[in-house]
Protein backbone atom coordinates (compact mmCIF):
# COMPACT_ATOMS: atom_id res chain seq x y z
CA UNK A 1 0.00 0.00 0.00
CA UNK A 2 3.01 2.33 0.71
CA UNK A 3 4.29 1.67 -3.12
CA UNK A 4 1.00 2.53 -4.41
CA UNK A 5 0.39 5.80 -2.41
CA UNK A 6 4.01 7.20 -2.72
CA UNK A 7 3.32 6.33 -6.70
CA UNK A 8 -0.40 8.16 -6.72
CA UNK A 9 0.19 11.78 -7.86
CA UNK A 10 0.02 14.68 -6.02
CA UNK A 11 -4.47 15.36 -5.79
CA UNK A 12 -5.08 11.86 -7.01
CA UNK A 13 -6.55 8.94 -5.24
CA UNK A 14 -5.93 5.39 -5.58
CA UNK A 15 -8.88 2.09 -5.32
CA UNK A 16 -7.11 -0.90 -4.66
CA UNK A 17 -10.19 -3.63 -5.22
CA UNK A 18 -9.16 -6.96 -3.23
CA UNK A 19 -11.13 -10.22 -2.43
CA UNK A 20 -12.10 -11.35 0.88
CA UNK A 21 -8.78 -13.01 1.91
CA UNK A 22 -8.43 -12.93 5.58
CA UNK A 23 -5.14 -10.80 5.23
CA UNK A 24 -6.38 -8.13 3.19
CA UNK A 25 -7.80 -6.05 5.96
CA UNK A 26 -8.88 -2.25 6.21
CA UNK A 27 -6.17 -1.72 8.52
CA UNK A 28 -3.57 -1.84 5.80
CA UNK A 29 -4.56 1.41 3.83
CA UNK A 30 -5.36 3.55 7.06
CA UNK A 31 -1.54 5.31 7.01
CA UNK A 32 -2.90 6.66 3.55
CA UNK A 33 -4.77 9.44 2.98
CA UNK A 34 -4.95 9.00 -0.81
CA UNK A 35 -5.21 4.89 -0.68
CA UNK A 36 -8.76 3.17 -0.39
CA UNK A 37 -9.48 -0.37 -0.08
CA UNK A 38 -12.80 -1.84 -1.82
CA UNK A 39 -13.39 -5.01 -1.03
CA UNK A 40 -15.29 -7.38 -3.21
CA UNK A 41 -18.75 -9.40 -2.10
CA UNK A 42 -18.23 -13.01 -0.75
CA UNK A 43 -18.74 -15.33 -3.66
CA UNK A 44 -18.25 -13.24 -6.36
CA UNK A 45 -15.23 -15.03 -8.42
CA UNK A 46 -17.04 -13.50 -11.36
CA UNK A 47 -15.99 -9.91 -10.18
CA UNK A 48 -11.83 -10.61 -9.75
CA UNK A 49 -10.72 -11.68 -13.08
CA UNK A 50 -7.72 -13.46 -11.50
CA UNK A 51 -10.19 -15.96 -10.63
CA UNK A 52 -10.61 -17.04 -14.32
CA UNK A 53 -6.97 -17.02 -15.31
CA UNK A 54 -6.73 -19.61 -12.55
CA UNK A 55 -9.25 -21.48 -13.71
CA UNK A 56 -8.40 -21.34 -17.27
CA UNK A 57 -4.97 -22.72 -16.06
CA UNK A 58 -6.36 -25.31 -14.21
CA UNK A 59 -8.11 -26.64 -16.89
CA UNK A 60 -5.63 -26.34 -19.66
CA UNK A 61 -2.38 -26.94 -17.72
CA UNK A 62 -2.42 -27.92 -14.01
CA UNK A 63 -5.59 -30.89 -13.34
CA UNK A 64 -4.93 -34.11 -12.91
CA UNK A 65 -1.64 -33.45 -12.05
CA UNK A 66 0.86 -35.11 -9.98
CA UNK A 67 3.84 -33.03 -9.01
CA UNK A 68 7.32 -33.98 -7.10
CA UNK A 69 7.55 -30.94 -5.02
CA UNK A 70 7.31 -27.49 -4.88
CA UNK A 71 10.25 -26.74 -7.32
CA UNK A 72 8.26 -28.58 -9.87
CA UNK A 73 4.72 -26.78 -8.56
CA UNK A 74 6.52 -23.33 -9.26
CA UNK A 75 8.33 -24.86 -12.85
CA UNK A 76 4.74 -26.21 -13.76
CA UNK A 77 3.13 -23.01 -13.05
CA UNK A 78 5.25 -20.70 -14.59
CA UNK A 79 4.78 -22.63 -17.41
CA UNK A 80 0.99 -22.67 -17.52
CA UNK A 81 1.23 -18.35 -16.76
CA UNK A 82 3.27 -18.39 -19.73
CA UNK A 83 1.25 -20.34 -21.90
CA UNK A 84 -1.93 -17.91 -20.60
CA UNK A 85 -0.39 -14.64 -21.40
CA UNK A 86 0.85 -16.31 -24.73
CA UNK A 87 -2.24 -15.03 -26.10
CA UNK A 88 -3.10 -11.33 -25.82
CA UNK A 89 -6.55 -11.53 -26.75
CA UNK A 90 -7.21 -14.07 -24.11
CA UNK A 91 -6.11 -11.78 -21.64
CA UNK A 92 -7.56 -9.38 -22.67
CA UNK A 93 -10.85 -11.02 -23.13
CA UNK A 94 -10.53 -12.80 -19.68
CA UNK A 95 -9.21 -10.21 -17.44
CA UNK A 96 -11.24 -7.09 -18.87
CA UNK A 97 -14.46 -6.42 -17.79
CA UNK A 98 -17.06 -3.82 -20.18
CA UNK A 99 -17.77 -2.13 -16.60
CA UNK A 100 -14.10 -1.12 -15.74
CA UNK A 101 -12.91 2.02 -17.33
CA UNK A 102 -9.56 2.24 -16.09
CA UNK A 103 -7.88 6.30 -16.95
C-alpha cells in the first residue's frame, strides 16, 4: 500500500479492489490518505478476473496433475502463466471487464 500511495500523484486517489482473503484487511490502507481499499462481495469469483486465469490454467495446464515438489509446482506453473499470457486476446478477453474504465 506504501508503493501505491508514494506512486499516486500529487491530488489523485488510488482504489485498490481486493477479495475477501483474511489478510487483506482495512487496517492496511489507514496510514494513507490518498489509498482506499474496496473489497469485493463473498462469492463473487465473477468480479476478480484473477479468478478465471486460474481457472483457465487449471483446466488447460495444471488438473490431474501429480507433481514432485514445490520446485516442480513453481516450474509447472510458470509454465501454464506463460502459456496464458501467450495469447493477448485471451487476456484481454478474460481479465477485462465492459464495466471497468480504467484512466
Amino acid at each position: 500500500m506504501e508503493q501505491i500511495s508514494k506512486t499516486t500523484e500529487y491530488g489523485r486517489h488510488a482504489v485498490v479492489i481486493m477479495d475477501g482473503a483474511g489478510w487483506h484487511t482495512f487496517d492496511t490502507v489507514q496510514p494513507f490518505k490518498n489509498v482506499t481499499l474496496i473489497k469485493l462481495p463473498p462469492y463473487s469469483p465473477e468480479l476478480n478476473p484473477i479468478e478465471q486465469v486460474w481457472s483457465w490454467m487449471r483446466q488447460h495446464c495444471l488438473s490431474n496433475r501429480v507433481f514432485s515438489g514445490y520446485d516442480d509446482i513453481v516450474d509447472e506453473v510458470s509454465k501454464a502463466w506463460n502459456k496464458f499470457i501467450s495469447v493477448p486476446a485471451r487476456v484481454k478477453r478474460m481479465c477485462s471487464r465492459d464495466w471497468i474504465k480504467v484512466t
